[in-house]
C-alpha atoms as a PDB file:
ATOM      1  CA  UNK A   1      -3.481  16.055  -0.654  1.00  0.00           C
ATOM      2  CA  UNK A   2      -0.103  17.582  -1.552  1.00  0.00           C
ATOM      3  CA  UNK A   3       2.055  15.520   0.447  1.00  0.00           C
ATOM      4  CA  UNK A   4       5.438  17.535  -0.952  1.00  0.00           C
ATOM      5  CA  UNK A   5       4.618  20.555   1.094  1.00  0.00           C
ATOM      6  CA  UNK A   6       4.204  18.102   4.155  1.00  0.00           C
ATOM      7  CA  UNK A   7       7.245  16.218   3.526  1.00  0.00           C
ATOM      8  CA  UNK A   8       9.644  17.100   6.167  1.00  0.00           C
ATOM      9  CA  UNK A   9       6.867  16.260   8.674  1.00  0.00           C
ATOM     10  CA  UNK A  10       5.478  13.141   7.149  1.00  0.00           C
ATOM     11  CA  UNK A  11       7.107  10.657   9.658  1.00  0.00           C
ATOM     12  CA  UNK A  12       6.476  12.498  12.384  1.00  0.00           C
ATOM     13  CA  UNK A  13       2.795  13.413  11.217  1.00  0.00           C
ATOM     14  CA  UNK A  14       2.317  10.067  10.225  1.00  0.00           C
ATOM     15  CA  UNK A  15       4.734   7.338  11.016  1.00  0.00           C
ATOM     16  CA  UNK A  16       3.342   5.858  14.219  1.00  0.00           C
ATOM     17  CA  UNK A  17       0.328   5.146  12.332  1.00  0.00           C
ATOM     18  CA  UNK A  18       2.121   3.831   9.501  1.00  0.00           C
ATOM     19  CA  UNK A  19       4.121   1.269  11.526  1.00  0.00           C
ATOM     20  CA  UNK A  20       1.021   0.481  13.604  1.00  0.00           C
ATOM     21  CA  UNK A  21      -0.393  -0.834   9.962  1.00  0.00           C
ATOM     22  CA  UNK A  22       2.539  -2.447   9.009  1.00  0.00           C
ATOM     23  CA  UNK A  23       2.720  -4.572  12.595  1.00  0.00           C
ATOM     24  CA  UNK A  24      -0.865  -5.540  11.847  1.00  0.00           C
ATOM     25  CA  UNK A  25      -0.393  -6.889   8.305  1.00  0.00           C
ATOM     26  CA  UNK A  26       3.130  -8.838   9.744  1.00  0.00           C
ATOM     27  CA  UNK A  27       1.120 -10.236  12.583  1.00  0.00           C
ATOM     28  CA  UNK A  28      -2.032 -11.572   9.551  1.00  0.00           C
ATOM     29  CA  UNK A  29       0.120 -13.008   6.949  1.00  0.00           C
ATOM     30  CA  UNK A  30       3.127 -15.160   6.407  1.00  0.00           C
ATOM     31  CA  UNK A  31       6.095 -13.480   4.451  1.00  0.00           C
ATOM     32  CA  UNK A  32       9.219 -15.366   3.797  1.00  0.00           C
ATOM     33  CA  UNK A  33      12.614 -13.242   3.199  1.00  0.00           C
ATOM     34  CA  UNK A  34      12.472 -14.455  -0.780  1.00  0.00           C
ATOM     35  CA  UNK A  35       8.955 -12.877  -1.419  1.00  0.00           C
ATOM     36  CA  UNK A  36       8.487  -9.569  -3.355  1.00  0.00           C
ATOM     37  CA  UNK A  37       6.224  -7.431  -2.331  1.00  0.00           C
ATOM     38  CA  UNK A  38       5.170  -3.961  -3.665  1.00  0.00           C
ATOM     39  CA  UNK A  39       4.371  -0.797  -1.589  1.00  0.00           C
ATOM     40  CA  UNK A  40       1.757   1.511  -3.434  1.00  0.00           C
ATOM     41  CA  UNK A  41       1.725   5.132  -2.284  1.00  0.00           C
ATOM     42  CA  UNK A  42       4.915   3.752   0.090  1.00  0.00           C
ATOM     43  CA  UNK A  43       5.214   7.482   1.236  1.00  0.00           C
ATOM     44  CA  UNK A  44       8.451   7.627   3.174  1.00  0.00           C
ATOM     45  CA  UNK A  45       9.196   4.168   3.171  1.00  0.00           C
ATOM     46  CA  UNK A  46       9.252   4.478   6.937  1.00  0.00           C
ATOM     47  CA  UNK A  47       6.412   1.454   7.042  1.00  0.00           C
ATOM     48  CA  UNK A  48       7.700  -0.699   4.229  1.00  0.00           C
ATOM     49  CA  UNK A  49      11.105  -1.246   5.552  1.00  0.00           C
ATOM     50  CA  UNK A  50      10.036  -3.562   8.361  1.00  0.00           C
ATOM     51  CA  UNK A  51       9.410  -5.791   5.873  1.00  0.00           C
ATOM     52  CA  UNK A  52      11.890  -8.797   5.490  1.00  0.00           C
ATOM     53  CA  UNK A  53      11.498  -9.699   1.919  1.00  0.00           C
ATOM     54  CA  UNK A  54      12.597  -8.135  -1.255  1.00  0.00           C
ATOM     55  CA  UNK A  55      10.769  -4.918  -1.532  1.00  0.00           C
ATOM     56  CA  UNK A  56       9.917  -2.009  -3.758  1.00  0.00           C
ATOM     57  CA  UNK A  57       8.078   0.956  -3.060  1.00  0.00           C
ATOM     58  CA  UNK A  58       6.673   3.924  -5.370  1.00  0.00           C
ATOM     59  CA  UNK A  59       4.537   7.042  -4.500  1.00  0.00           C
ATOM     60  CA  UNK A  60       3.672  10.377  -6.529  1.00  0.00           C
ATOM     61  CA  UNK A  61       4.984  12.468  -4.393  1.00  0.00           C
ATOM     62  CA  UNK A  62       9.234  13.331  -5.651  1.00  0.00           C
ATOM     63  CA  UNK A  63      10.074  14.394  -1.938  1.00  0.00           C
ATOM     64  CA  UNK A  64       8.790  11.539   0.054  1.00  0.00           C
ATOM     65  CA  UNK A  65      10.307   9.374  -2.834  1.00  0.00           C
ATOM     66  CA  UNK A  66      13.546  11.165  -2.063  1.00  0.00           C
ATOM     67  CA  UNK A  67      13.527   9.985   1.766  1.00  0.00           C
ATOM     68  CA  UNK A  68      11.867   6.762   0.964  1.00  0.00           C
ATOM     69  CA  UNK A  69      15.358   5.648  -1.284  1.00  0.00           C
ATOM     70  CA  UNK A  70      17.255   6.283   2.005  1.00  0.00           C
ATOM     71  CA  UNK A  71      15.342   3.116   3.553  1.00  0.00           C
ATOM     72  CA  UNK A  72      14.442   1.338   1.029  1.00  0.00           C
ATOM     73  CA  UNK A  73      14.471   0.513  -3.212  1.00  0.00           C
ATOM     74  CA  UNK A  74      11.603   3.475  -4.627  1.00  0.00           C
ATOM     75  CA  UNK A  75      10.376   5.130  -7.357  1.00  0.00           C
ATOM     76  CA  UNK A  76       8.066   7.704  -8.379  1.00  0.00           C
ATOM     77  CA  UNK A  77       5.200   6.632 -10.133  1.00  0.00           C
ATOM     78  CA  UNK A  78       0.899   6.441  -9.859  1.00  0.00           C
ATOM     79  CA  UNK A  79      -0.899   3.705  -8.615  1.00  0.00           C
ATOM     80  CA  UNK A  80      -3.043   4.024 -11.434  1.00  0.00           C
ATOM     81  CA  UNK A  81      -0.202   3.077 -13.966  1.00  0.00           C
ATOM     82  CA  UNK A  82       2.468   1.170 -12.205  1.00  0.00           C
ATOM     83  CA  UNK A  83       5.782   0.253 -14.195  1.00  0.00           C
ATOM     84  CA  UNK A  84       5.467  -3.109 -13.347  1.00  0.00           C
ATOM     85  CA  UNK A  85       5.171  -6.530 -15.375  1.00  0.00           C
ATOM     86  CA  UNK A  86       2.032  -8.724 -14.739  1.00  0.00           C
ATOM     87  CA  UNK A  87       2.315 -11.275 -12.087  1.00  0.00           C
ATOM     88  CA  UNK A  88       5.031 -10.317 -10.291  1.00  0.00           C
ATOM     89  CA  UNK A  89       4.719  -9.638  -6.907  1.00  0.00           C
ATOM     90  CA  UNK A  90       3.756 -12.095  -3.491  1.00  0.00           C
ATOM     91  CA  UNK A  91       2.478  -9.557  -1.663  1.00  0.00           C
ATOM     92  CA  UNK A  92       0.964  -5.834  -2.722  1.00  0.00           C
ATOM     93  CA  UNK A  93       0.356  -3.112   0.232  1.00  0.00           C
ATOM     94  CA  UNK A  94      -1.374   0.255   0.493  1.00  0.00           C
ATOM     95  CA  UNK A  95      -1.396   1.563   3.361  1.00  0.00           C
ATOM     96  CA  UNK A  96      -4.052   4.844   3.800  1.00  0.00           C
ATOM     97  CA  UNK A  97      -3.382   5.533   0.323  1.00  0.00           C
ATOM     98  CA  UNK A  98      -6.599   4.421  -2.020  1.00  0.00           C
ATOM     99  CA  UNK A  99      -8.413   7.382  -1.204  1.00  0.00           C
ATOM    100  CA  UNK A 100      -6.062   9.432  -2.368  1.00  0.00           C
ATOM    101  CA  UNK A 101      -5.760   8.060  -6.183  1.00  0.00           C
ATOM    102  CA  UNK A 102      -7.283  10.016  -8.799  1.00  0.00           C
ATOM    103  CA  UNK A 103      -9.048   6.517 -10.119  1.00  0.00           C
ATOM    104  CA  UNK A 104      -9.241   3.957  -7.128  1.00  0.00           C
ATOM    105  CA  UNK A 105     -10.836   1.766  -9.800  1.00  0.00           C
ATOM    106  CA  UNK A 106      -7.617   1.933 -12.034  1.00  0.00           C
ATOM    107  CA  UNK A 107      -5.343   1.763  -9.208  1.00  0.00           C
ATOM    108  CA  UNK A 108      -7.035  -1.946  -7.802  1.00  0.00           C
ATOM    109  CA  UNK A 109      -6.383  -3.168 -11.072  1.00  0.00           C
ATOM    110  CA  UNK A 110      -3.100  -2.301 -11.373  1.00  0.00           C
ATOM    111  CA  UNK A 111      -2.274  -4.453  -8.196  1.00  0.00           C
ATOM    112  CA  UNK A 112      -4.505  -6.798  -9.279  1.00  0.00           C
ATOM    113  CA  UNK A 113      -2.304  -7.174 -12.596  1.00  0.00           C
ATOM    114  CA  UNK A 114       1.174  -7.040 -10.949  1.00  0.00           C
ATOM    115  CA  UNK A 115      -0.130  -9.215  -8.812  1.00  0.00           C
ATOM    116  CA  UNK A 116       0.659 -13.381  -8.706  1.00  0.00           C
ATOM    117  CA  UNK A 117      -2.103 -15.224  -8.087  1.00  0.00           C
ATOM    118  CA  UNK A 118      -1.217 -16.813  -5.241  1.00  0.00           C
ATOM    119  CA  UNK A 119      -0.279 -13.290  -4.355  1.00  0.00           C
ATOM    120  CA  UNK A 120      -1.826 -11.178  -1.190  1.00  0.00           C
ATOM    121  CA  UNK A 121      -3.126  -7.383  -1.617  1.00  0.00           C
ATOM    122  CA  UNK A 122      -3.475  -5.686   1.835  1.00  0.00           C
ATOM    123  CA  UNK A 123      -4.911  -2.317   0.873  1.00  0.00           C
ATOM    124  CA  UNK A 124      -5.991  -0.176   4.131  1.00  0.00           C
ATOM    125  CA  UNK A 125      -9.035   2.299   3.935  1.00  0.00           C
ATOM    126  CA  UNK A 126      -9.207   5.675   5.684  1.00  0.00           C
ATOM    127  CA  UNK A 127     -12.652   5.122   7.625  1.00  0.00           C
ATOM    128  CA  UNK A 128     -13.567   8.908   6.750  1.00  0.00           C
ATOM    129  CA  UNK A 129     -12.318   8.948   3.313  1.00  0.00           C
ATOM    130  CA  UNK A 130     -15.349  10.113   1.607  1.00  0.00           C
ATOM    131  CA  UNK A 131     -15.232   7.893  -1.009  1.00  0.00           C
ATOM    132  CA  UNK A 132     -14.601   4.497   1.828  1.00  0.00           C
ATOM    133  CA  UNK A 133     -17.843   2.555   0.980  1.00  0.00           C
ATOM    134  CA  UNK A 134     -17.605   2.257  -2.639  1.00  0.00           C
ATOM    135  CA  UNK A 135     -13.758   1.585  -2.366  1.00  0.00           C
ATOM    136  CA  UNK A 136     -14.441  -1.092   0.016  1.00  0.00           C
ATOM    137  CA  UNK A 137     -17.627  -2.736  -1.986  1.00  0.00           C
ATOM    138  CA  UNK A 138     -14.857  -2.596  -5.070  1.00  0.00           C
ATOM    139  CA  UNK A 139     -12.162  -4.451  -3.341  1.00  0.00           C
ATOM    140  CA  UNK A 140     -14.917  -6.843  -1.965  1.00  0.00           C
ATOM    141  CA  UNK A 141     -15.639  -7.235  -5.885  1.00  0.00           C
ATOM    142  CA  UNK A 142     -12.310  -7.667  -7.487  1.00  0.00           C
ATOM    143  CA  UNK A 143     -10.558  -8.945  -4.909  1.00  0.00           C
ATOM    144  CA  UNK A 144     -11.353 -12.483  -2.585  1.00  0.00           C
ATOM    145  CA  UNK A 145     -11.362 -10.640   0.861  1.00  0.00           C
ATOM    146  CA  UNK A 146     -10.216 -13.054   3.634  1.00  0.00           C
ATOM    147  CA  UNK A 147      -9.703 -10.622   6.583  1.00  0.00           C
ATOM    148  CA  UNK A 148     -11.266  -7.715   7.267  1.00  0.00           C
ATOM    149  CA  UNK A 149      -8.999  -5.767  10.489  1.00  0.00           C
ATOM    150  CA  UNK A 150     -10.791  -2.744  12.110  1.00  0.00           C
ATOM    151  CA  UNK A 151      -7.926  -0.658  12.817  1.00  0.00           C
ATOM    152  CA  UNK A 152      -8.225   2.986  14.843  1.00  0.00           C
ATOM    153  CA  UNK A 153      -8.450   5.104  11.638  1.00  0.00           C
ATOM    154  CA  UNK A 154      -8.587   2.639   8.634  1.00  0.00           C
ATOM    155  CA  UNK A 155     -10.262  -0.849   7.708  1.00  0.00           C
ATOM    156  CA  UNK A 156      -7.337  -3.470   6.889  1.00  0.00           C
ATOM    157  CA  UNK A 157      -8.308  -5.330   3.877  1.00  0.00           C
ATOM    158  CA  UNK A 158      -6.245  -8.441   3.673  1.00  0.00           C
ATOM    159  CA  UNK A 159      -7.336 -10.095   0.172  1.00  0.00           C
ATOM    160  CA  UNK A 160      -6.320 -13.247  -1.868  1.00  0.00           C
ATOM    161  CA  UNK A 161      -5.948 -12.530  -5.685  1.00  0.00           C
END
């Protein structure tokens, strides 16, 4: 999807749901105000900021990038490659996003890789992505899976490293 010709509308199209995610993952897991954690595909930021932690988020898209800096620290990058050293982050989200990588594959690894390991990765799966079975059996692979969440539109993935 070509989420800069949606930009303007992206909170409103998709902000309640994003929010509704984020409340889920804060009610699962334990954050503490000096962990970092890492938003992939972070799309406006409009879900990221209610965390209280140190916080970074990055997306493809320049114009949801462009709101995201007005809430939080963003940049604009791929999942697939992020611009990150390895074992840096407590906590690694993406929200709704996996489906939309051009190499799901690459993009788990990444997080895995930036990634402590003693770090979380929450990734959330669009239940009619086309692709949501073999994402999920890939996560199950790489990742230690410790809570599975059936949300309305997505599966919540919360995973040790």
């Amino acid at each position: 999807m070509e989420y800069n010709a949606i930009s303007s509308g992206y909170d409103e199209l998709y902000g309640e749901e994003q929010i509704k995610k984020a409340r889920i993952i804060l009610d699962n897991i334990s954050i503490s105000k000096a962990d970092w954690l890492l938003d992939v595909g972070c799309g406006t930021g409009i879900s990221t900021a209610m965390f209280e932690c140190n916080k970074i988020g990055i997306d493809s898209s320049e114009e949801l990038i462009s709101q995201a800096i007005t809430r939080i620290p963003a940049i604009i990058g791929k999942g697939e490659d992020l611009p990150f050293n390895d074992n840096i982050f407590d906590i690694i989200i993406c929200l709704t996003a996996i489906h939309n990588f051009d190499d799901y594959k690459k993009g788990i690894q990444e997080m895995k890789r930036v990634c402590k390991k003693s770090g979380k990765v929450i990734i959330t799966i669009l239940k009619k992505a086309k692709e949501f079975n073999n994402i999920k059996n890939y996560i199950e692979k790489e990742l230690t899976v410790v809570k599975e969440i059936d949300e309305e539109k997505d599966l919540v993935l919360i995973a040790n490293h």
